[in-house]
PDB file of N, CA and C in Angstrom:
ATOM      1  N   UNK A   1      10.755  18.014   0.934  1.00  0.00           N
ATOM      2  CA  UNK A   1      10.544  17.359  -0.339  1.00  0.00           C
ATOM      3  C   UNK A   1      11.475  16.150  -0.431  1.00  0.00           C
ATOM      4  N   UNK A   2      11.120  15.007  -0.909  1.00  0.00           N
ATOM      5  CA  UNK A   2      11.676  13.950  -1.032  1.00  0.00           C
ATOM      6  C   UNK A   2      12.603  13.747  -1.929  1.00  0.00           C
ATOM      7  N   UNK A   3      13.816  13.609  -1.620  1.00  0.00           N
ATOM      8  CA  UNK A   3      15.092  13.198  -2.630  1.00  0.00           C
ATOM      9  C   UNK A   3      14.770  12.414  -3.741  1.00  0.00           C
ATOM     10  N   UNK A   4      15.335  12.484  -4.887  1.00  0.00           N
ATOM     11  CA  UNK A   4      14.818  11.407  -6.130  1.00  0.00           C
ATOM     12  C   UNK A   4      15.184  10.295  -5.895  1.00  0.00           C
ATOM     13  N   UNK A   5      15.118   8.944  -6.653  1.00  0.00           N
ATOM     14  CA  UNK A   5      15.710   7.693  -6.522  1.00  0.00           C
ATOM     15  C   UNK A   5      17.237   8.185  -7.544  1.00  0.00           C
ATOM     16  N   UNK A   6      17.640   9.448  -8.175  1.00  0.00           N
ATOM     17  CA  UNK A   6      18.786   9.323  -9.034  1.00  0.00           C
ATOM     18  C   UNK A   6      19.597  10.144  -7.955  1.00  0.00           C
ATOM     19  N   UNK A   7      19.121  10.518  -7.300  1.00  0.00           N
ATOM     20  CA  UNK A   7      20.035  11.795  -6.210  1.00  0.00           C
ATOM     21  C   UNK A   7      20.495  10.162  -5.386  1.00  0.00           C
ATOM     22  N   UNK A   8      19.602   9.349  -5.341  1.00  0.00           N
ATOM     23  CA  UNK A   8      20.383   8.946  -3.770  1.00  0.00           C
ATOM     24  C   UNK A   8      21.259   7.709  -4.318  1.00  0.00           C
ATOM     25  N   UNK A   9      21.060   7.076  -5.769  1.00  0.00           N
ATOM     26  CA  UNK A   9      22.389   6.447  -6.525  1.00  0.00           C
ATOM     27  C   UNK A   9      23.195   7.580  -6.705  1.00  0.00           C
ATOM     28  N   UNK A  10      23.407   8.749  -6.817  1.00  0.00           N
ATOM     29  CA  UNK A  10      24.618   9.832  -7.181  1.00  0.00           C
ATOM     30  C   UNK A  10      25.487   9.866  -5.785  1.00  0.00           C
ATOM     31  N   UNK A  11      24.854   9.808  -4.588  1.00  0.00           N
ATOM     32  CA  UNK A  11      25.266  10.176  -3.480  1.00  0.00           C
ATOM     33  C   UNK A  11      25.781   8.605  -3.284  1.00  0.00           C
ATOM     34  N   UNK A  12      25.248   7.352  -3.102  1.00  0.00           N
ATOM     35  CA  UNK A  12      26.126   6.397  -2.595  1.00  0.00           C
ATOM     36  C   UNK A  12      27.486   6.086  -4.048  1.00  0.00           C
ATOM     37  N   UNK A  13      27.110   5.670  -5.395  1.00  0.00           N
ATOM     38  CA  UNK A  13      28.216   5.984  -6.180  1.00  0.00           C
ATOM     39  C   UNK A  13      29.421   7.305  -5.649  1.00  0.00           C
ATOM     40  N   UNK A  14      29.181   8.194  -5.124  1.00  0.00           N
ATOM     41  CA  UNK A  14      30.151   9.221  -5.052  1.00  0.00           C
ATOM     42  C   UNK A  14      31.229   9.033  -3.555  1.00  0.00           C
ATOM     43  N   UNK A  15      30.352   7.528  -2.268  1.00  0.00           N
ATOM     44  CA  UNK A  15      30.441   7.349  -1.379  1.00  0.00           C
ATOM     45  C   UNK A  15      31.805   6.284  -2.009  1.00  0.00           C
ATOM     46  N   UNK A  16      31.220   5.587  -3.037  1.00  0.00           N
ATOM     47  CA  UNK A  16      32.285   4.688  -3.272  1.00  0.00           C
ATOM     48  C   UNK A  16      31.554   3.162  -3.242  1.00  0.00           C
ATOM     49  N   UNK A  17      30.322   2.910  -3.538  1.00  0.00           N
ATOM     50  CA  UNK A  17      29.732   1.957  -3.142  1.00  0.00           C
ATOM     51  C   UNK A  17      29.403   1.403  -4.696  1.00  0.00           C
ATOM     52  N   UNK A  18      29.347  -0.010  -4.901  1.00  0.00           N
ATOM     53  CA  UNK A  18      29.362  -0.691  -6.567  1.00  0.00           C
ATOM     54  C   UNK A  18      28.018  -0.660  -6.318  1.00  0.00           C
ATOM     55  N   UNK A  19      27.655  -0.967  -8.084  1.00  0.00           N
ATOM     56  CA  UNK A  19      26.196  -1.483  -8.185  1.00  0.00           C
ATOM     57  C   UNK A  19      26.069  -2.776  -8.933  1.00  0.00           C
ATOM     58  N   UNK A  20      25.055  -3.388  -8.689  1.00  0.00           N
ATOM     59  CA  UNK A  20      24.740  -4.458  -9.919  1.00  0.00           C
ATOM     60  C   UNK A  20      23.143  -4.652 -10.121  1.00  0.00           C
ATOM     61  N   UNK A  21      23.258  -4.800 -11.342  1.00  0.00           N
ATOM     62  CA  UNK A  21      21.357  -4.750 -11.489  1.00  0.00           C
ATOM     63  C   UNK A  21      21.157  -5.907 -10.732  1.00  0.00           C
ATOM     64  N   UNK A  22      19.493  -5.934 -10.495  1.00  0.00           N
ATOM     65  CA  UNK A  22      18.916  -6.792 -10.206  1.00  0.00           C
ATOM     66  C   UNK A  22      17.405  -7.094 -10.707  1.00  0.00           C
ATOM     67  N   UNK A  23      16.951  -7.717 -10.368  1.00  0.00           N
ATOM     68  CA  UNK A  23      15.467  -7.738 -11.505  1.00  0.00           C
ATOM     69  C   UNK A  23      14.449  -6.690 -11.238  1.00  0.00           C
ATOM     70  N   UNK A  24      14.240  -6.469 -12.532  1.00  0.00           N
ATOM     71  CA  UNK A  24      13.333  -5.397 -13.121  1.00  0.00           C
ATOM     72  C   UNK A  24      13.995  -3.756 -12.457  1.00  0.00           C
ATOM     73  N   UNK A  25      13.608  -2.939 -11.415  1.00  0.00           N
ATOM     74  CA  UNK A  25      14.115  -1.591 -11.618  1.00  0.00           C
ATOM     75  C   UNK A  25      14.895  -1.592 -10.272  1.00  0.00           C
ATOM     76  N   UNK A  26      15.478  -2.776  -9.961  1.00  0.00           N
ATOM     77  CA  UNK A  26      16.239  -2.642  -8.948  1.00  0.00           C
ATOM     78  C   UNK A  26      17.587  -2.513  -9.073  1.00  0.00           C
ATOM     79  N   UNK A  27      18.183  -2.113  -7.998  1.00  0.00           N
ATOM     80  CA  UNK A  27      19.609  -1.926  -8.063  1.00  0.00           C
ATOM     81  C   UNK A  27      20.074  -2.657  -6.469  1.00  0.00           C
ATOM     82  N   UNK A  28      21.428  -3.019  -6.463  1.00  0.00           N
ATOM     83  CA  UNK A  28      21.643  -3.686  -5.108  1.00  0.00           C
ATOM     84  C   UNK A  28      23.414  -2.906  -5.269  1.00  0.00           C
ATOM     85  N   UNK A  29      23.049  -2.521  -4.145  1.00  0.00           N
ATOM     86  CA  UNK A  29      24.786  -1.418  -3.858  1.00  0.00           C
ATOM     87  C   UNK A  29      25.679  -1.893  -2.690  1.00  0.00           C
ATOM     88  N   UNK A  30      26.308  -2.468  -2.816  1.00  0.00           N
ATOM     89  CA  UNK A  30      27.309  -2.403  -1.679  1.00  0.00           C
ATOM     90  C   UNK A  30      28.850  -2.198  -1.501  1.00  0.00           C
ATOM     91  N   UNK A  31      29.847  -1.862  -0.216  1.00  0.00           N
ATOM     92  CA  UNK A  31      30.444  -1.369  -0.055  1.00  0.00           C
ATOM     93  C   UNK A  31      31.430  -2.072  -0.107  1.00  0.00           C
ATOM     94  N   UNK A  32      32.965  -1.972  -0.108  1.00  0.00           N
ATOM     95  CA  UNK A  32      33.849  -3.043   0.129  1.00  0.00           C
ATOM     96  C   UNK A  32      33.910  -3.074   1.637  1.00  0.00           C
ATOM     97  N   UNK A  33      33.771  -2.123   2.323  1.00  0.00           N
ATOM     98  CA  UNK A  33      34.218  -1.464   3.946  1.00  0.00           C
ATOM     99  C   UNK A  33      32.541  -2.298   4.818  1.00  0.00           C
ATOM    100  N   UNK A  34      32.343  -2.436   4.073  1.00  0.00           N
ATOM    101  CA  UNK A  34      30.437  -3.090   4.577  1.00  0.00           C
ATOM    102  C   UNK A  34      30.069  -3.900   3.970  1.00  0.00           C
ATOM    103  N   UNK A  35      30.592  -4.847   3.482  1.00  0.00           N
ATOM    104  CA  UNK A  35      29.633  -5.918   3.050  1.00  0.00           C
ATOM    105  C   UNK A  35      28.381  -6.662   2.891  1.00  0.00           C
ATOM    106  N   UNK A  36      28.222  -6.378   4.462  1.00  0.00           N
ATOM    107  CA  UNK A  36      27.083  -7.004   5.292  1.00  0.00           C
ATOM    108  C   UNK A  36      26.314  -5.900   5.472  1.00  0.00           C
ATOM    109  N   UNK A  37      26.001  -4.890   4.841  1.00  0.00           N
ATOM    110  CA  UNK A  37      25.271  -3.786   5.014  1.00  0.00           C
ATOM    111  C   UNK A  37      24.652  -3.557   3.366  1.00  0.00           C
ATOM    112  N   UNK A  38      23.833  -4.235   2.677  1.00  0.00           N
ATOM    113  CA  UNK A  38      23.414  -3.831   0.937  1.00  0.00           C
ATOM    114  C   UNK A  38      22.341  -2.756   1.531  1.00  0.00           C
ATOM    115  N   UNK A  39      22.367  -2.127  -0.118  1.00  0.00           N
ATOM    116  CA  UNK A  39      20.861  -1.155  -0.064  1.00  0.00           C
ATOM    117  C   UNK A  39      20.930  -1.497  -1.494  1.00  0.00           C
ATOM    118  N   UNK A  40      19.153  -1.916  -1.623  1.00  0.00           N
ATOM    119  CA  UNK A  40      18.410  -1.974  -2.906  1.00  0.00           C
ATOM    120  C   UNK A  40      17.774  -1.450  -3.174  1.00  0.00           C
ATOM    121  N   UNK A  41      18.183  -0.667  -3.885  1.00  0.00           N
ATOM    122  CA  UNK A  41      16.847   0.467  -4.489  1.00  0.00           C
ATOM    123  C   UNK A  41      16.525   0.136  -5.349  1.00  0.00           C
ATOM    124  N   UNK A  42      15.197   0.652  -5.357  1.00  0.00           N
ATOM    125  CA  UNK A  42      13.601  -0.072  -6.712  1.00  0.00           C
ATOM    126  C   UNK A  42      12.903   1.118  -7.298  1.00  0.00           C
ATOM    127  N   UNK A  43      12.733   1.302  -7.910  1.00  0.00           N
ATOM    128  CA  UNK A  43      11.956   2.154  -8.662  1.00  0.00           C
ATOM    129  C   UNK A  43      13.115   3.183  -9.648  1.00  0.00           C
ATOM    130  N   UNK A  44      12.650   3.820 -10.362  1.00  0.00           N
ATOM    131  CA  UNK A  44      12.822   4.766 -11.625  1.00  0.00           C
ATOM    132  C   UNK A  44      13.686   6.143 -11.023  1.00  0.00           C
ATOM    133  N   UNK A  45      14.691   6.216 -12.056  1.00  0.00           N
ATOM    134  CA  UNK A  45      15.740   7.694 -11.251  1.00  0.00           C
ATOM    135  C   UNK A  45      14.523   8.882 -11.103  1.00  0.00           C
ATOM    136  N   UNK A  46      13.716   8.550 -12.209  1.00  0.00           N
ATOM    137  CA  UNK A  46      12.825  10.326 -11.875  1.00  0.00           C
ATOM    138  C   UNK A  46      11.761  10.480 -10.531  1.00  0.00           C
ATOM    139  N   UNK A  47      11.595   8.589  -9.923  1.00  0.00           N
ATOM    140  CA  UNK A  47      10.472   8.795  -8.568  1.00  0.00           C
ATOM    141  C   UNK A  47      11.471   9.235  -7.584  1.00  0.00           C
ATOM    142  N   UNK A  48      10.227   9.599  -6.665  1.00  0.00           N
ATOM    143  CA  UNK A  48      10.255  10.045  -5.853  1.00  0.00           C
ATOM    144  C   UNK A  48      11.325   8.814  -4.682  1.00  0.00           C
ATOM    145  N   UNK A  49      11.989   8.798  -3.633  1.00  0.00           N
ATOM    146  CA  UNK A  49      12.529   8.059  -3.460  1.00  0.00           C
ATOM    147  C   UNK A  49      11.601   7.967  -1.632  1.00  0.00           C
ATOM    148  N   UNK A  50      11.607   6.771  -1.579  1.00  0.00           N
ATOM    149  CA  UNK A  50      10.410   6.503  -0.134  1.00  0.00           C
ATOM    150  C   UNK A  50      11.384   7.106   1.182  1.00  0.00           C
ATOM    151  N   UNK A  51      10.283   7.320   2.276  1.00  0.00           N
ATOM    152  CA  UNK A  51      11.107   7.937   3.450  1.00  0.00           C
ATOM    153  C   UNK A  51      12.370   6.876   4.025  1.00  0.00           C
ATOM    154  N   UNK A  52      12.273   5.497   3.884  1.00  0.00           N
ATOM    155  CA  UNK A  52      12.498   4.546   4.469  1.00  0.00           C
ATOM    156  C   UNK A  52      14.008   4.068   4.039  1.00  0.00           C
ATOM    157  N   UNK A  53      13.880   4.271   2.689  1.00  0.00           N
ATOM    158  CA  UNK A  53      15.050   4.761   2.165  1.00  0.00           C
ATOM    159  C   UNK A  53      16.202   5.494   2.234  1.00  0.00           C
ATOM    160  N   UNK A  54      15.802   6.894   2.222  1.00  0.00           N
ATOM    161  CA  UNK A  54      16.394   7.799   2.730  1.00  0.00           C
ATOM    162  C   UNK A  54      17.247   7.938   3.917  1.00  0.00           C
ATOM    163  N   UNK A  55      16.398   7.368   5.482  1.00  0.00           N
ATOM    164  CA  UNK A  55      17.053   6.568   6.013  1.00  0.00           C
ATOM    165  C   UNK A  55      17.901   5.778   6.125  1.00  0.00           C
ATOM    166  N   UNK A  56      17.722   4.487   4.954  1.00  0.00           N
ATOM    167  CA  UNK A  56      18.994   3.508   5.217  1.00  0.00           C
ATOM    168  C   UNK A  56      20.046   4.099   4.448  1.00  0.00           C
ATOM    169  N   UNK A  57      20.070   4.729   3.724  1.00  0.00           N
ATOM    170  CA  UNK A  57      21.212   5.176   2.906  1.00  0.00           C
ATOM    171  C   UNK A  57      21.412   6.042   3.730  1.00  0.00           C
ATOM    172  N   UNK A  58      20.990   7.296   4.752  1.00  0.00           N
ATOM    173  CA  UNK A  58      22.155   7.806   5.856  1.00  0.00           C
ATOM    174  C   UNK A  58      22.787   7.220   6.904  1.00  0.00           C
ATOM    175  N   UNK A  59      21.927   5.682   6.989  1.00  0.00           N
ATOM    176  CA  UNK A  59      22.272   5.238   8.102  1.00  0.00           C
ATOM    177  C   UNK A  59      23.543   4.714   7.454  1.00  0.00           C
ATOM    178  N   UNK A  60      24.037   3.838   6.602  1.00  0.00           N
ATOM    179  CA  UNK A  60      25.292   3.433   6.085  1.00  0.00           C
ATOM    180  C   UNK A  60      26.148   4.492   5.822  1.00  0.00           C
ATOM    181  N   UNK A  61      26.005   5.566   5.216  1.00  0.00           N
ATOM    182  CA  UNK A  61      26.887   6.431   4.827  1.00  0.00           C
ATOM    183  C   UNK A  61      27.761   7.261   6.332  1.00  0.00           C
ATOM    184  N   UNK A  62      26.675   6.853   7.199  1.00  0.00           N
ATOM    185  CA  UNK A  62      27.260   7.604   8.668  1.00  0.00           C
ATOM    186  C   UNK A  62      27.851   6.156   9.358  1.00  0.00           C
ATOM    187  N   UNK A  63      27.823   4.814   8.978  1.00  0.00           N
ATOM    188  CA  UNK A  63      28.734   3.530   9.299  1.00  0.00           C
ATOM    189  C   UNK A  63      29.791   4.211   8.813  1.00  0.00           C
ATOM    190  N   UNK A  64      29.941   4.521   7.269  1.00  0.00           N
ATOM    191  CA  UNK A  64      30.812   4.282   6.434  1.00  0.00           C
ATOM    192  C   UNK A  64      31.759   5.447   6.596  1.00  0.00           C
ATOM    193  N   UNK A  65      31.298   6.441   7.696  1.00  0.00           N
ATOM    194  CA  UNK A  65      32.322   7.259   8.240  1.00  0.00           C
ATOM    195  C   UNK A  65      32.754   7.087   9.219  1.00  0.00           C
ATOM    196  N   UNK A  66      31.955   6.378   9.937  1.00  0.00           N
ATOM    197  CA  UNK A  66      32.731   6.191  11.198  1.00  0.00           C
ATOM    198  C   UNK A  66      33.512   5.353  10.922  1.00  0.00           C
ATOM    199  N   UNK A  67      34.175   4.053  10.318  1.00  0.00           N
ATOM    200  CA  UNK A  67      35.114   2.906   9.791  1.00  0.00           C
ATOM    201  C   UNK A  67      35.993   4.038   9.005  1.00  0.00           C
ATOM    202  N   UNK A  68      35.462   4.961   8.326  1.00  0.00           N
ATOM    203  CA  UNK A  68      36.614   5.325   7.428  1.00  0.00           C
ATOM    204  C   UNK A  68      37.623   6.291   8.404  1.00  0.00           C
ATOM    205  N   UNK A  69      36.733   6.604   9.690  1.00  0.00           N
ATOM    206  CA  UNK A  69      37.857   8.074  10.817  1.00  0.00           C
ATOM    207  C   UNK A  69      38.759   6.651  11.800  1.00  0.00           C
ATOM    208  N   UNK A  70      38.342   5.151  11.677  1.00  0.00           N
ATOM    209  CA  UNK A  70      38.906   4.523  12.516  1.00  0.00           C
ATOM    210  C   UNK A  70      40.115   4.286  11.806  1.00  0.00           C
ATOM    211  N   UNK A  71      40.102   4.457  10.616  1.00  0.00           N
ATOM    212  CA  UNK A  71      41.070   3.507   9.561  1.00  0.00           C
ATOM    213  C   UNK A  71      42.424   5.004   9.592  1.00  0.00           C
TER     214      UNK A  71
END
């Protein structure tokens, strides 16, 4: 079953990552440790959140450990 779009802002907020709106139901998140790495998520906390997604937000969160075991 597919993670919500509010589960996977709870999980990068809890990573440590800012937000700032962006137009209409977007959000744009990034890290201080990653800069060059944003994720924008679009749609409503109650949808469903796309596979593709899901993806990039593990793929950063597993950057964002490996920089944090170098540090």
């Amino acid at each position: 079953m597919p993670k919500k779009i509010r589960e996977l802002k709870a999980i990068l907020l809890k990573a440590g990552f800012v937000y700032r709106p962006a137009k209409g139901s977007h959000t744009f998140w990034t890290h201080p440790l990653i800069p060059d790495e944003p994720v924008t998520i679009a749609g409503k906390d109650g949808d469903d959140a796309p596979r593709y997604l899901e993806k990039q937000v593990n793929r950063v969160l597993k950057q964002l450990g490996e920089i944090e075991e170098e540090e």
